[in-house]
N, C-alpha and C. Protein backbone atom coordinates (compact mmCIF):
# COMPACT_ATOMS: atom_id res chain seq x y z
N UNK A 1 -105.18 162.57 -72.52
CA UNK A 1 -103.87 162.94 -73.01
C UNK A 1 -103.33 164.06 -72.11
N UNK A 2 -101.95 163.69 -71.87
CA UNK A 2 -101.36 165.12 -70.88
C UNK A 2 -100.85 165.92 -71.28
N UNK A 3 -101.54 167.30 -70.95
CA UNK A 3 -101.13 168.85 -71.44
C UNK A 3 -99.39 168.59 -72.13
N UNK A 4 -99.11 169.07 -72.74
CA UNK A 4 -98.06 169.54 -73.43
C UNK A 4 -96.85 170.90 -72.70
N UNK A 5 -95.45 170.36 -72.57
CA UNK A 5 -95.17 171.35 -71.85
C UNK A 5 -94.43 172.48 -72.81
N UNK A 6 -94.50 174.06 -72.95
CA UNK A 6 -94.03 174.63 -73.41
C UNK A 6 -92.27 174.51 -73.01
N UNK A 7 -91.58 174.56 -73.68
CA UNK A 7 -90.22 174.83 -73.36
C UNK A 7 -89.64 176.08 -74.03
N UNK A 8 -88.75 176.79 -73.54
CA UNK A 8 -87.85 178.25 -74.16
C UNK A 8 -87.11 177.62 -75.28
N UNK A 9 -86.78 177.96 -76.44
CA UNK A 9 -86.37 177.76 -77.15
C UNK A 9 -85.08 177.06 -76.95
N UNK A 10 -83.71 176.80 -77.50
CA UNK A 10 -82.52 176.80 -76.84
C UNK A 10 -82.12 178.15 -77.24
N UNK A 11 -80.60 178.34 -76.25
CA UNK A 11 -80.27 179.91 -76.35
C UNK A 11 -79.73 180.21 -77.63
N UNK A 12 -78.97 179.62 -78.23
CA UNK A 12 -78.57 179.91 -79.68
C UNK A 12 -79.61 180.21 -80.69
N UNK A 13 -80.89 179.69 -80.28
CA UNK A 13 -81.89 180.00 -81.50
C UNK A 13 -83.23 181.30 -80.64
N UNK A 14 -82.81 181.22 -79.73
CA UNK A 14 -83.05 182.94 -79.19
C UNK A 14 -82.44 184.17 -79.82
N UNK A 15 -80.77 183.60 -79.78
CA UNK A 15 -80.19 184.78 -80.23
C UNK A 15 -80.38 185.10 -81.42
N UNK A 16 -80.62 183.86 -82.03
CA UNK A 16 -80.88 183.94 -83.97
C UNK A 16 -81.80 184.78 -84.05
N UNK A 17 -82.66 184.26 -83.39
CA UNK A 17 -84.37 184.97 -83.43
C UNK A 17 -84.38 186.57 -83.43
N UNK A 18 -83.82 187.08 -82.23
CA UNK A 18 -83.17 188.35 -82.19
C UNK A 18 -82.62 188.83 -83.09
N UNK A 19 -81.82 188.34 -83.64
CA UNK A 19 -81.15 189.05 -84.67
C UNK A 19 -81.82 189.01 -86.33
N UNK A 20 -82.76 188.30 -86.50
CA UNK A 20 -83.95 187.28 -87.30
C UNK A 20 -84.52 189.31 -87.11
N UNK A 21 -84.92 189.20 -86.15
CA UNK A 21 -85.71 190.59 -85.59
C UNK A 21 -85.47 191.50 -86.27
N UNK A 22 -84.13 192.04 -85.69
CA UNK A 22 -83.59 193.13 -86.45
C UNK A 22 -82.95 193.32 -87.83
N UNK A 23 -83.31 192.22 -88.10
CA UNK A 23 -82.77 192.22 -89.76
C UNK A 23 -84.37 193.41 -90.34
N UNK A 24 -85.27 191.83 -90.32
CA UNK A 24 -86.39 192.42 -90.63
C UNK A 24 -87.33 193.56 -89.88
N UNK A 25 -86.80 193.95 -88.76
CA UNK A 25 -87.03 195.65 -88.84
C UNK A 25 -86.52 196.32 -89.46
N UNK A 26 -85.45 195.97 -89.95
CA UNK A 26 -84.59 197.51 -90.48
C UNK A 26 -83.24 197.85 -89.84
N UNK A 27 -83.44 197.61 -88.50
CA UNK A 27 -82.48 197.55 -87.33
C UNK A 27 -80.90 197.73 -88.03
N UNK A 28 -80.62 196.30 -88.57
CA UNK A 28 -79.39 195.80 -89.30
C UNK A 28 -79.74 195.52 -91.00
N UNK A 29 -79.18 196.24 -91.27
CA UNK A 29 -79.43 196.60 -92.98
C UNK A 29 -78.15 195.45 -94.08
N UNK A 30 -78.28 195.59 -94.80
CA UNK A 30 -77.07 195.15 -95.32
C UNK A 30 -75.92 195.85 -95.58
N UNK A 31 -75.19 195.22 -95.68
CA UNK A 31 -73.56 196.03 -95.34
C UNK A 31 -73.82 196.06 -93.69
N UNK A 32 -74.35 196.19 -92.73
CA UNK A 32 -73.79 196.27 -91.19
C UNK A 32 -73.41 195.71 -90.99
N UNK A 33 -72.82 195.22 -89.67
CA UNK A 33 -72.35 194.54 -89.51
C UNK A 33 -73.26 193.41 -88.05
N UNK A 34 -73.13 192.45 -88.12
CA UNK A 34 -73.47 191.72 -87.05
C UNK A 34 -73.14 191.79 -85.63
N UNK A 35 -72.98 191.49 -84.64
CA UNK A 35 -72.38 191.53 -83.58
C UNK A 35 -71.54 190.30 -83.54
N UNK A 36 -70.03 190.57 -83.16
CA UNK A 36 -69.22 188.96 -83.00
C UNK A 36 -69.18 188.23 -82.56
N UNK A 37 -69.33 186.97 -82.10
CA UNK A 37 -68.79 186.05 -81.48
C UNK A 37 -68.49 186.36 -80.12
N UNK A 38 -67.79 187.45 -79.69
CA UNK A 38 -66.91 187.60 -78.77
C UNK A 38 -68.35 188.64 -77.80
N UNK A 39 -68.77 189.90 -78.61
CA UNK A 39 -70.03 190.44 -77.94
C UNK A 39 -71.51 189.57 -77.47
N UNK A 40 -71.85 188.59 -78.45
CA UNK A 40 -72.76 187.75 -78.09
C UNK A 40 -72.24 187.12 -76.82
N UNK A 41 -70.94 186.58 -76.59
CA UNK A 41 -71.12 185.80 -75.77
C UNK A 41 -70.92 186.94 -74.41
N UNK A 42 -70.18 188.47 -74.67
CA UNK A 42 -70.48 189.50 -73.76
C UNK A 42 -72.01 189.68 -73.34
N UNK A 43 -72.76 189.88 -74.12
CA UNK A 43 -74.08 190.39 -74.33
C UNK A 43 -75.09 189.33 -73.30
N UNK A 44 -75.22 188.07 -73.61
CA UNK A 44 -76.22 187.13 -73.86
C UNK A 44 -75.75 186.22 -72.46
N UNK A 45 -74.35 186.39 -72.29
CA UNK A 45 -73.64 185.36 -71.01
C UNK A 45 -73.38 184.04 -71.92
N UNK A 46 -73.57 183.89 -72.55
CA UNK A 46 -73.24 182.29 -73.23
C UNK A 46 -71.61 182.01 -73.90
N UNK A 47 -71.41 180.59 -73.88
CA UNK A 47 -70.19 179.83 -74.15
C UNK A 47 -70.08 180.01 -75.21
N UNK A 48 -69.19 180.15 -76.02
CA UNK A 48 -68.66 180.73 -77.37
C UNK A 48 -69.32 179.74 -78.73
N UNK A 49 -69.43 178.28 -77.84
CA UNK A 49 -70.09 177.52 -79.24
C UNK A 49 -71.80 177.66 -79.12
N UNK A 50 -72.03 178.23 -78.08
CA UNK A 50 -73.74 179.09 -78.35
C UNK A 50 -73.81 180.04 -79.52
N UNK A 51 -72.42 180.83 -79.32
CA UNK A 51 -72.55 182.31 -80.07
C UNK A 51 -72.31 181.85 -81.72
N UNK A 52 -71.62 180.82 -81.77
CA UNK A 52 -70.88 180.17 -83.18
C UNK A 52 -71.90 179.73 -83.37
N UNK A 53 -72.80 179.61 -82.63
CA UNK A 53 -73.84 178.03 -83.24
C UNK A 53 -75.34 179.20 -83.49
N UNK A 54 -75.17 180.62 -83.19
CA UNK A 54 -76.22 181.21 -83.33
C UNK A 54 -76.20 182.07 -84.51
N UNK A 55 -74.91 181.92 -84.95
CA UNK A 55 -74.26 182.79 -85.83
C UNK A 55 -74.66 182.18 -87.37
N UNK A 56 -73.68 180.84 -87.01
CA UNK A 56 -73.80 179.84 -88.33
C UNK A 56 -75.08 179.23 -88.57
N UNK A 57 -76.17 179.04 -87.88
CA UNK A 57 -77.76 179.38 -88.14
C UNK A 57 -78.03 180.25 -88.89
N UNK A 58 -78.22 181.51 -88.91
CA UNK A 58 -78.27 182.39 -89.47
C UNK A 58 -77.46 182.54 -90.81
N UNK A 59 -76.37 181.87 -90.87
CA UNK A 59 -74.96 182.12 -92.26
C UNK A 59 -75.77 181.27 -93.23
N UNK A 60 -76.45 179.52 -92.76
CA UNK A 60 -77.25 178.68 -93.48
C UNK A 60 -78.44 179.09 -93.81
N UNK A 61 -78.99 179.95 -93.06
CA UNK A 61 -80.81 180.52 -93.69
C UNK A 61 -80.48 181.35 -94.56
N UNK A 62 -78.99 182.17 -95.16
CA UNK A 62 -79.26 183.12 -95.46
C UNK A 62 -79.24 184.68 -95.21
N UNK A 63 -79.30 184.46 -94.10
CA UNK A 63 -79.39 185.87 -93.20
C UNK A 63 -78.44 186.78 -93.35
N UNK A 64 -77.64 186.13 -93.07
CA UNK A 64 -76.33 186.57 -93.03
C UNK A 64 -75.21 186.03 -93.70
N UNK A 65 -73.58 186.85 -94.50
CA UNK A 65 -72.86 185.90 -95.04
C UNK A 65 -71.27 186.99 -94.84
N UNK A 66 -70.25 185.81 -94.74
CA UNK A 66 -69.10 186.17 -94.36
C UNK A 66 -68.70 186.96 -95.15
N UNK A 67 -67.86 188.23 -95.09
CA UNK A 67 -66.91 189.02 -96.04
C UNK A 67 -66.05 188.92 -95.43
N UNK A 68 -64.94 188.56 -96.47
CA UNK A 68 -63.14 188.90 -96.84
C UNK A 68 -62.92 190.09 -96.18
N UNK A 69 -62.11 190.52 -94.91
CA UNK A 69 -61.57 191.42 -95.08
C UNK A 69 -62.32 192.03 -94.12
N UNK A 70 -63.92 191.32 -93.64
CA UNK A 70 -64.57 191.90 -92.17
C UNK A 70 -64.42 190.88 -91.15
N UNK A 71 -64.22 190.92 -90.08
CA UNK A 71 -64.43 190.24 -88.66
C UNK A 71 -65.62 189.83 -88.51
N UNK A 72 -66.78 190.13 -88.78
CA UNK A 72 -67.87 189.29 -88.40
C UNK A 72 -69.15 189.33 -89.62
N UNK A 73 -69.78 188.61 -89.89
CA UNK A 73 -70.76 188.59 -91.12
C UNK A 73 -71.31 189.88 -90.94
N UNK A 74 -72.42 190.25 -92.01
CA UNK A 74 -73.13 191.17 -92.24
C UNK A 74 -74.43 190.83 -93.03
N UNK A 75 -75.81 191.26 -92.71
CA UNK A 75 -77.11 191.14 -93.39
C UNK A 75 -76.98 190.95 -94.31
N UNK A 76 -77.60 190.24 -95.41
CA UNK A 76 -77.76 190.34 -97.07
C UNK A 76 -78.76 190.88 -97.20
């Protein structure tokens, strides 16, 4: 049987992971705020539906959830 090749995750579920991170350090608490859309894709170099698609991962686990009245989600 032939070895198995490791692959990097894709980048959107890097960034999740990261931010996966700092939830559960402590890092980003609830009520903070996330980083936007617009900084991820500053931050990380990636195309805006990386940053949407790393975001809304995170909105479906839970992690994170939209408020009325903020620009970008925040920890629960």
């Amino acid at each position: 049987m032939p070895p198995k090749l490791e692959r990097p995750a894709p980048p959107y579920q890097q960034i999740a992971n990261e931010i996966r991170t700092r939830i559960a350090n402590g890092d980003l608490q609830a009520g903070d705020l996330v980083p936007s859309v617009r900084s991820l894709m500053r931050d990380y170099g990636v195309a805006i539906a990386t940053a949407q698609k790393a975001l809304s991962a995170l909105r479906a686990e839970g992690y994170i959830k939209p408020e009325r009245g903020r620009p970008p989600a925040s920890p629960r």
